[in-house]
Each structure stands twice: as C-alpha cells, then as structure tokens.
Protein backbone atom coordinates (compact mmCIF):
# COMPACT_ATOMS: atom_id res chain seq x y z
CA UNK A 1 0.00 0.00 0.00
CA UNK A 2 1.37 3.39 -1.11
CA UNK A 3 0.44 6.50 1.39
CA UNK A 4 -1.56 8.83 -0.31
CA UNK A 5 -0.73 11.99 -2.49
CA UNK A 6 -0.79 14.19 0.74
CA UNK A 7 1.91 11.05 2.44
CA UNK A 8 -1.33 9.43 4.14
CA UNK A 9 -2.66 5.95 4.62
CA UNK A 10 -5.76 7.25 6.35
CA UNK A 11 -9.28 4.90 5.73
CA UNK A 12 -12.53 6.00 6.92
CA UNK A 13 -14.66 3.66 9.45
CA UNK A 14 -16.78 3.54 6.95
CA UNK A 15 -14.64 2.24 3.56
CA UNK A 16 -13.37 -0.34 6.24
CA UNK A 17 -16.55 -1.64 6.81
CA UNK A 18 -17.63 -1.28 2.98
CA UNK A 19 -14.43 -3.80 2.75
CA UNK A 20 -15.38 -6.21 5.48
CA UNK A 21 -18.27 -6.51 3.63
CA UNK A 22 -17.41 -7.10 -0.20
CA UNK A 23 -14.83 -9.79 0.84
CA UNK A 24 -17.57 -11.75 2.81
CA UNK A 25 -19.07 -12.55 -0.93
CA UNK A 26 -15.24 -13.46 -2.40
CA UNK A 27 -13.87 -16.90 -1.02
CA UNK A 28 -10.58 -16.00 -3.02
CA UNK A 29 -10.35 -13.78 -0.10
CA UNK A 30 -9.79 -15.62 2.12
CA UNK A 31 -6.74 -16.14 4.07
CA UNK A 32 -5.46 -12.86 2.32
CA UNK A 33 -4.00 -9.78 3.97
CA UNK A 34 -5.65 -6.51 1.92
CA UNK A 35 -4.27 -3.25 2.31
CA UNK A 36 -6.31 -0.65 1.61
CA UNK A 37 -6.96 2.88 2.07
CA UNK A 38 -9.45 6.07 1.22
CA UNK A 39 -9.23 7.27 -2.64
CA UNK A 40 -11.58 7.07 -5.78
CA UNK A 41 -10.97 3.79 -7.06
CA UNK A 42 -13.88 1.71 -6.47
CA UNK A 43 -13.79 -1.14 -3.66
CA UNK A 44 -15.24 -3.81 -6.33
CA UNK A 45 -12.55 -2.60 -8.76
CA UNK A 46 -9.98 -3.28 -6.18
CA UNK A 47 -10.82 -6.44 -5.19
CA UNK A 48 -11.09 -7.60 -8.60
CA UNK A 49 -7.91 -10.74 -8.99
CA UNK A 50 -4.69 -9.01 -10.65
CA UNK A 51 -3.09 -10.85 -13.64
C-alpha cells in the first residue's frame, strides 16, 4: 500500500466496513492480507484478482 498523495494511509470507518463486507461474498479472499486505504478507485474494482 502506497500513502496517499498528501503522504497518508488514512481509511474511513466507513470504507473499512464497505471492505469487510465485499470480501464476505469473495472466497478468493480468504486467508489474504488486503491493504487498503481512502481514494476514488472503487472497492469492487480493487478487489477484482490481478493478472
């Protein structure tokens, strides 16, 4: 996870639980350590698998 443009790695309560949430519905998930943080990409995007 990179900090932020303004050198932050802050997340809302509220994104965090938004993320609790999607990866309930993705057994790939599982097991995995996801760092995240607050910006404009959107939490489905993010979760998508990377090639």
């Amino acid at each position: 996870m990179d900090p932020g443009p303004d050198g932050s790695r802050a997340t809302s309560r509220s994104n965090t639980a938004s993320v609790a949430a999607a990866v309930l519905d993705l057994p790939e998930t599982a097991g995995r350590t996801i760092e995240f943080r607050d910006g404009t990409l959107p939490i489905a995007a993010a979760l998508e698998p990377q090639p």
